[in-house]
N, C-alpha and C. Protein backbone atom coordinates (compact mmCIF):
# COMPACT_ATOMS: atom_id res chain seq x y z
N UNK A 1 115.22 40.66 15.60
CA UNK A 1 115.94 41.08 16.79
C UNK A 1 117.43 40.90 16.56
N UNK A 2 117.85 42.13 16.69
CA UNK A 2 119.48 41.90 16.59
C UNK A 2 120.37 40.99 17.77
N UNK A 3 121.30 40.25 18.07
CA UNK A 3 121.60 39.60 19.35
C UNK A 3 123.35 40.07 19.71
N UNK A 4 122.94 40.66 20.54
CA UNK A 4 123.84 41.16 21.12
C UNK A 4 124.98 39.78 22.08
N UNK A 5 126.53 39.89 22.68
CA UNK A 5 126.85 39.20 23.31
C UNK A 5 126.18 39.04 24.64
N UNK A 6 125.85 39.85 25.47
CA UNK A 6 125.17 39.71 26.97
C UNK A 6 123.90 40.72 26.73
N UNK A 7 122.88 40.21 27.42
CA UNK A 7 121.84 40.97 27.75
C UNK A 7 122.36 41.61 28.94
N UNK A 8 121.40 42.87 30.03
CA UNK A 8 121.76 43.76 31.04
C UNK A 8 122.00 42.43 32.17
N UNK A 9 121.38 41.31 32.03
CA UNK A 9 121.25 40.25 33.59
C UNK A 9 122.99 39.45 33.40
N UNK A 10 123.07 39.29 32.03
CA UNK A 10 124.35 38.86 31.60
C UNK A 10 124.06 37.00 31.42
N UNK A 11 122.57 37.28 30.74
CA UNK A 11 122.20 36.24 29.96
C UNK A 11 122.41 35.78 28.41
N UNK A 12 122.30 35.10 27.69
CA UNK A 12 122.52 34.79 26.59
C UNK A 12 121.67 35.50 25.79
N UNK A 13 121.43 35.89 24.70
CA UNK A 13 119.95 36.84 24.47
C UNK A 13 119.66 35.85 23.43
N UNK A 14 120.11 35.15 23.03
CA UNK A 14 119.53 34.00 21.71
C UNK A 14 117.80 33.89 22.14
N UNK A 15 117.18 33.42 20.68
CA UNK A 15 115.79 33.51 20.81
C UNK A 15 115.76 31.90 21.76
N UNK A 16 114.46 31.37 21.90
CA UNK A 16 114.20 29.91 22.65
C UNK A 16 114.58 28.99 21.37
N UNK A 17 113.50 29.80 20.23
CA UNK A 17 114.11 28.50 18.82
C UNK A 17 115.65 28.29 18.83
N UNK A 18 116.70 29.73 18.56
CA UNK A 18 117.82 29.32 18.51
C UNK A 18 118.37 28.27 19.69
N UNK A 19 118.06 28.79 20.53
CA UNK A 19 118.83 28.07 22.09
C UNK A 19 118.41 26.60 22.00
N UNK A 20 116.85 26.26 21.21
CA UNK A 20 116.93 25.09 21.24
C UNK A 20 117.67 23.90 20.20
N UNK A 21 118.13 24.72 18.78
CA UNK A 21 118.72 24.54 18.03
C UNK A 21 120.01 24.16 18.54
N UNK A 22 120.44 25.10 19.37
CA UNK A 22 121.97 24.80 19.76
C UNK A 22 122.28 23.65 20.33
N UNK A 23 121.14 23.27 21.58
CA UNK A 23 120.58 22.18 22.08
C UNK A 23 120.52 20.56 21.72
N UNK A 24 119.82 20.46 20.27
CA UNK A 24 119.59 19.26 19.53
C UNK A 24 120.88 19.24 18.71
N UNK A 25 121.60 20.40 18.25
CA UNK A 25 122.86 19.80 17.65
C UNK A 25 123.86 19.50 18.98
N UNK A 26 124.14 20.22 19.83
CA UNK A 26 125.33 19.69 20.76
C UNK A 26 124.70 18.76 21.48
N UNK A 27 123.49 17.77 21.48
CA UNK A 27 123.08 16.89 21.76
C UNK A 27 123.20 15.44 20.60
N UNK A 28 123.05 15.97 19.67
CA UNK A 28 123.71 15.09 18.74
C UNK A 28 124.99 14.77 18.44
N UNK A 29 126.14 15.66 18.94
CA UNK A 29 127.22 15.90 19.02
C UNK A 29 127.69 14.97 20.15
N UNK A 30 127.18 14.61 20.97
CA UNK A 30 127.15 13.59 22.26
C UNK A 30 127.26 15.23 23.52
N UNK A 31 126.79 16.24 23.40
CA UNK A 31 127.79 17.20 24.26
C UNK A 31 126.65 17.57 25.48
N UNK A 32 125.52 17.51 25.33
CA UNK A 32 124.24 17.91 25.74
C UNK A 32 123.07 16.69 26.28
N UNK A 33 122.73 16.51 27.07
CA UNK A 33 122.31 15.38 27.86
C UNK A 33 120.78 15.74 28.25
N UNK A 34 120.49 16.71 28.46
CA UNK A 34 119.28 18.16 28.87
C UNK A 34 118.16 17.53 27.94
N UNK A 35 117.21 18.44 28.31
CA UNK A 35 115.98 18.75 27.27
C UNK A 35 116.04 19.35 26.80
N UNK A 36 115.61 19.58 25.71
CA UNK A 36 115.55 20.33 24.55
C UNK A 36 114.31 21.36 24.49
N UNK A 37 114.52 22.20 25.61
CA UNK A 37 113.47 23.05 25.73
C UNK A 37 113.60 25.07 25.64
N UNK A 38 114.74 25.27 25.47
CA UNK A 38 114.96 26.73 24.82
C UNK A 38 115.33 27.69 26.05
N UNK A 39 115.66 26.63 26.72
CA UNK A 39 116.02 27.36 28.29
C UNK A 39 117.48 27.31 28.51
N UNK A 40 118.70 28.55 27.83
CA UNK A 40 120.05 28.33 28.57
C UNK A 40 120.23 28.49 29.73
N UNK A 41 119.90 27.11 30.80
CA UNK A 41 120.56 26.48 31.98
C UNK A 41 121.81 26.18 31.72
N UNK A 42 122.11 25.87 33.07
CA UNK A 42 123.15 25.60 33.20
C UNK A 42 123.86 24.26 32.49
N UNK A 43 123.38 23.43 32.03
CA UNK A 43 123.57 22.25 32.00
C UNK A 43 123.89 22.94 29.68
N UNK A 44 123.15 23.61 29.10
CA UNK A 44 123.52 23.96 28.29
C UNK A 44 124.52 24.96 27.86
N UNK A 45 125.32 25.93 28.59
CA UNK A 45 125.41 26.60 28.95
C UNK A 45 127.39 25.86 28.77
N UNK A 46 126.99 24.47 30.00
CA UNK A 46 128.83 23.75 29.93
C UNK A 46 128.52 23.08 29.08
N UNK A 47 127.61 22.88 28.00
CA UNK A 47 127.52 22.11 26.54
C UNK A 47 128.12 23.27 25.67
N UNK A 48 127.97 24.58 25.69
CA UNK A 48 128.05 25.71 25.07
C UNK A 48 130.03 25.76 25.28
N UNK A 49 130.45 25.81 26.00
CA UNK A 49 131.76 25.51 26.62
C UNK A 49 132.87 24.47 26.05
N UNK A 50 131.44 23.66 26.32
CA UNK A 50 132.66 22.27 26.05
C UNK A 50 132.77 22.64 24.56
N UNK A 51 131.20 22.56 23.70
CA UNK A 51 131.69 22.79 22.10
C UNK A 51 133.10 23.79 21.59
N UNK A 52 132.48 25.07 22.44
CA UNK A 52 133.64 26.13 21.79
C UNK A 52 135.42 25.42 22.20
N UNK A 53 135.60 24.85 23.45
CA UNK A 53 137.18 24.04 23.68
C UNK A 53 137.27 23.13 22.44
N UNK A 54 136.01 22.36 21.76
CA UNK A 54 137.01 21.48 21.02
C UNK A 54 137.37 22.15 19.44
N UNK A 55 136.21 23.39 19.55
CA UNK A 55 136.37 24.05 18.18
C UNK A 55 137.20 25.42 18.21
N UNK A 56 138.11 25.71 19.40
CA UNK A 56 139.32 26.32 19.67
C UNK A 56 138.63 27.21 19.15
N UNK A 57 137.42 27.78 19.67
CA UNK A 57 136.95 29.32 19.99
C UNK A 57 136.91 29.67 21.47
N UNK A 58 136.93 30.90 21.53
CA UNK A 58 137.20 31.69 22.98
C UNK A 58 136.17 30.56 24.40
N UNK A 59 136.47 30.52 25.11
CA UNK A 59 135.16 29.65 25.79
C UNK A 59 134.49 30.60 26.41
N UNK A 60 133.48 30.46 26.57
CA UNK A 60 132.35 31.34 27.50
C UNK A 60 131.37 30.99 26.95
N UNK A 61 129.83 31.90 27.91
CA UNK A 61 128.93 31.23 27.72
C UNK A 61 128.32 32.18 26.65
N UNK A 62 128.66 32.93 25.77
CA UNK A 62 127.75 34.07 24.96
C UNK A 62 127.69 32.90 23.83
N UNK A 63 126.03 33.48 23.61
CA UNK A 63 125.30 32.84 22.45
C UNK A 63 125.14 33.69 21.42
N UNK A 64 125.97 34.63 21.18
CA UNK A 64 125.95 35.86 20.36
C UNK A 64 125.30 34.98 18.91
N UNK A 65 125.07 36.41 17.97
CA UNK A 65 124.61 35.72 16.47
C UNK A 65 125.71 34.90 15.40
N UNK A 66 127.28 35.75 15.52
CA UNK A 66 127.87 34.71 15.54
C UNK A 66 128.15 32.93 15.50
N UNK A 67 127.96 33.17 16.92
CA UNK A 67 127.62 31.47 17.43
C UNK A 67 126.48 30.47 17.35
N UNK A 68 125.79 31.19 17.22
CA UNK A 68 124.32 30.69 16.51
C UNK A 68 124.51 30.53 15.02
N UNK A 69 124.57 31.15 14.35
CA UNK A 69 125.18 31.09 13.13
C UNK A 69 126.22 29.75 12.58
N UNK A 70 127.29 29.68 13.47
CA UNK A 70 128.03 28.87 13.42
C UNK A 70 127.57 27.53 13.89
N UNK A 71 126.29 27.35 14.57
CA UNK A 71 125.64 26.18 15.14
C UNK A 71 124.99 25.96 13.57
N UNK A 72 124.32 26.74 13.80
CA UNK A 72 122.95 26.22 12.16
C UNK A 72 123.72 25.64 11.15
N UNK A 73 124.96 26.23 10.89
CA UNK A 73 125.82 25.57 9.81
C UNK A 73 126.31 23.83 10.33
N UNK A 74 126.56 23.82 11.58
CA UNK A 74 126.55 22.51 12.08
C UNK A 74 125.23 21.48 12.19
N UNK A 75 124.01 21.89 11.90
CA UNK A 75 123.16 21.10 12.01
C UNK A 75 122.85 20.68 10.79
């Protein structure tokens, strides 16, 4: 599956594995407090945020392949 920045709802389109990936590293990171269950809520979502402010990328909430990408290399 290719991953686009927004799905049509203007959700994240990352798979559950990725989202939960993103999850256990910005949880290891101290950034993420949540469960680790593949669901971008809200609560992952201002983990997604906070990461991109300290790594002086654009902030928002897209989980594009990009940013996933750039997570896996962090884990």
């Amino acid at each position: 599956m290719q991953l686009t920045e927004l799905n049509h709802r203007g959700s994240p389109p990352a798979t559950t594995d990725e989202v939960m990936l993103i999850q256990e590293t910005l949880s290891v990171k101290g950034l993420y407090s949540g469960a680790i269950d593949g669901i971008p809520g809200k609560e992952t979502l201002r983990a997604v945020r906070d990461y991109k402010r300290t790594q002086q990328m654009p902030i928002n909430n897209s989980l594009s392949k990009a940013f996933v990408d750039h997570i896996r290399h962090e884990a």
